[in-house]
Protein backbone atom coordinates (compact mmCIF):
# COMPACT_ATOMS: atom_id res chain seq x y z
CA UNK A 1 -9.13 6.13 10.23
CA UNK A 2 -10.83 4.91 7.34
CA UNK A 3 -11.81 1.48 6.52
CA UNK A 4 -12.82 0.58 2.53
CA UNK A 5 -13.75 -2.02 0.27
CA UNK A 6 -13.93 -2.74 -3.32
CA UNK A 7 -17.05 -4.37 -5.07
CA UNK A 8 -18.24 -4.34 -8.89
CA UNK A 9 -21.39 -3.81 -10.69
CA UNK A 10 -22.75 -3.89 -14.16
CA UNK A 11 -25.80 -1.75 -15.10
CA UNK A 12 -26.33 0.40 -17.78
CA UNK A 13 -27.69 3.81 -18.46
CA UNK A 14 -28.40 6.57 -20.93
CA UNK A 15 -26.94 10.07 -20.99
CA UNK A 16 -26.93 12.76 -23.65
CA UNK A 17 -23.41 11.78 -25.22
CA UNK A 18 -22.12 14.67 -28.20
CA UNK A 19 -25.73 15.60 -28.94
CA UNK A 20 -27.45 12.70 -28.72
CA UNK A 21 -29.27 10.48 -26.17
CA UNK A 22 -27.49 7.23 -26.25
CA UNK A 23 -28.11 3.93 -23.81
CA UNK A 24 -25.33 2.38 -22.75
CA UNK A 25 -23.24 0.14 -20.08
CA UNK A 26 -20.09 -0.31 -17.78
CA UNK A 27 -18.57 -2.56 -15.04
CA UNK A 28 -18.69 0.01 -12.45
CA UNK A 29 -15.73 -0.29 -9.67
CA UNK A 30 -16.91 1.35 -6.17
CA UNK A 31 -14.50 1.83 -3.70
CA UNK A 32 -16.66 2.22 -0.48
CA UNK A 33 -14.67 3.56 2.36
CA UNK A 34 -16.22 4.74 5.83
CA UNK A 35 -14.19 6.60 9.16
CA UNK A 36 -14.39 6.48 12.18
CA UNK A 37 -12.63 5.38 15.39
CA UNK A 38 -10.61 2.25 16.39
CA UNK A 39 -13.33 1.29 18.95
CA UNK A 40 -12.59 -1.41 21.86
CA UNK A 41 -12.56 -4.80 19.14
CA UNK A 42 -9.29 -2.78 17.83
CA UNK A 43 -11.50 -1.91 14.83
CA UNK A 44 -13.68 0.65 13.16
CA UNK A 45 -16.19 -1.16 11.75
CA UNK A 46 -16.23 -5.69 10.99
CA UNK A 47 -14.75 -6.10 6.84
CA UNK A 48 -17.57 -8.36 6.77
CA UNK A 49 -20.41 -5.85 7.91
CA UNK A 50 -19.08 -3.02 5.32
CA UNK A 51 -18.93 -5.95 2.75
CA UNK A 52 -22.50 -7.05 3.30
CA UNK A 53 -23.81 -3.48 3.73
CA UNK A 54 -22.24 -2.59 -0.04
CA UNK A 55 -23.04 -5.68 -1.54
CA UNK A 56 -26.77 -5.20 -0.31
CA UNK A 57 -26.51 -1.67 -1.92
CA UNK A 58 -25.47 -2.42 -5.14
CA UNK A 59 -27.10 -5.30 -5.58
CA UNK A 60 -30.16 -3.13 -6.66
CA UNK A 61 -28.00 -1.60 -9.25
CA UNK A 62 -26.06 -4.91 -10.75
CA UNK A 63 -27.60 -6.10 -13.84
CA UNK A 64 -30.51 -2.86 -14.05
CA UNK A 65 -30.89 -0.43 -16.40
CA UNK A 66 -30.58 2.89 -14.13
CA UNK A 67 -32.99 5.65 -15.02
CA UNK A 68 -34.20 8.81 -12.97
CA UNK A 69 -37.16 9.01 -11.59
CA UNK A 70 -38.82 11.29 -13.89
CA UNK A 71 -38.61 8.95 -16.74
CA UNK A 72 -40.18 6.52 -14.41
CA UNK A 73 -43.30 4.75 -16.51
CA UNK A 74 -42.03 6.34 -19.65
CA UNK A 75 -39.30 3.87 -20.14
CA UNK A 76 -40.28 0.24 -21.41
CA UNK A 77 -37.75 -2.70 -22.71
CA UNK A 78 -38.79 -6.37 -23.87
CA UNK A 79 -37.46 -9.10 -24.78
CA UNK A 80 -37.03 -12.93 -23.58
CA UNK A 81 -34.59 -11.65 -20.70
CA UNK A 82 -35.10 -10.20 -17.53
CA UNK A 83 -35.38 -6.53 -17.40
CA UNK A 84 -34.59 -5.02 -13.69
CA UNK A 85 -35.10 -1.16 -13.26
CA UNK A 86 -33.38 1.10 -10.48
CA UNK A 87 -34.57 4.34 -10.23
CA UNK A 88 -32.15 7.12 -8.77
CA UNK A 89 -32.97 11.31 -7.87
CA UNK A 90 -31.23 13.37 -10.44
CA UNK A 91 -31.76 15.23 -13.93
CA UNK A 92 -29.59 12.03 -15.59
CA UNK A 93 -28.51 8.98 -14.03
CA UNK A 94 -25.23 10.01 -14.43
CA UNK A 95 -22.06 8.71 -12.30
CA UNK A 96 -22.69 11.67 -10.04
CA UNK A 97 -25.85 10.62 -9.10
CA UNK A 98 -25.32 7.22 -8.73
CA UNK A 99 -22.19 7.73 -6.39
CA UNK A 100 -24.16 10.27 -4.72
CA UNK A 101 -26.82 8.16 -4.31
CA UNK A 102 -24.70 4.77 -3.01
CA UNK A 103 -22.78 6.93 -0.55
CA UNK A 104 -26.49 7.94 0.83
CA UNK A 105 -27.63 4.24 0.50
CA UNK A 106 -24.43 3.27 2.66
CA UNK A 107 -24.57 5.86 5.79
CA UNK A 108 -28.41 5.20 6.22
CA UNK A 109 -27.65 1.36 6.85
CA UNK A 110 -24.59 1.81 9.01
CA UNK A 111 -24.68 3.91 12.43
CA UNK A 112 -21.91 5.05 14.64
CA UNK A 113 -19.41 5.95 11.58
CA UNK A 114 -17.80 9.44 11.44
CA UNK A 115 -18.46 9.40 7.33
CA UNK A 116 -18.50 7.71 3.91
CA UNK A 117 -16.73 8.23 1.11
CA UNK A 118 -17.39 6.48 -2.50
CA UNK A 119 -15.50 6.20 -5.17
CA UNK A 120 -16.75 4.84 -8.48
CA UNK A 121 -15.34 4.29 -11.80
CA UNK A 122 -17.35 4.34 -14.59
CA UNK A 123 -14.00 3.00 -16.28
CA UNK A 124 -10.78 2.40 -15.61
CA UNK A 125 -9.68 5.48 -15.67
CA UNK A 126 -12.42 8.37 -15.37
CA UNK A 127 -14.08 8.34 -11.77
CA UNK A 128 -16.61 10.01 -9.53
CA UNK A 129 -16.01 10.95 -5.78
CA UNK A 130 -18.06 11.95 -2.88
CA UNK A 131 -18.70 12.18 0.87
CA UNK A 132 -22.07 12.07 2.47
């Protein structure tokens, strides 16, 4: 059985787009889902533990400007806001990654649960899925 929630993020991100590098930003929609059994409290896993474990995920995405790690001290923005940084694995910090990467994020902080699936949309319509 599978249990799943929905949360949203903003961050941006630059990808090569038609040639050209180009930064730019969505209101991600992840669909966090993990399986398992119906244990003895008639449930697979507390709404309110899956909740807190995606919200404490993504909350190092919201708001950041995601770049991979090899671009790490080679990428500088200023300006009178707050600039917040989240660094993921991967050539590009592309929607692949960063599913890839929350679905990781996810399974390490919760034990006991058969798997976890993602889904994020990078709009309303075009979307990434995985299992980890």
């Amino acid at each position: 059985m599978k249990v799943c929630v929905e949360r949203c993020f903003n961050a941006a991100h630059y990808m090569p787009v038609r040639g050209e590098v180009l930064l730019h930003g969505h209101t991600y929609k992840l669909v966090a889902c993990v399986e398992g059994d119906v244990g003895k409290d008639s449930m697979v896993i507390d709404f309110l533990v899956l909740k807190d474990v995606v919200e404490e995920v993504i909350k190092q995405f919201d708001y950041s400007l995601i770049i991979p790690r090899r671009d790490l001290g080679k990428v500088s923005i200023k300006g009178p806001f707050k600039v917040k940084y989240a660094v993921v694995d991967g050539e590009w910090a592309s929607t692949e990654v960063l599913a890839s990467t929350i679905c990781g994020l996810v399974k390490e902080r919760l034990k006991g649960v058969k798997g976890v699936y993602v889904r994020l949309y990078e709009t309303y319509d075009s979307f990434v899925e995985c299992e980890c």
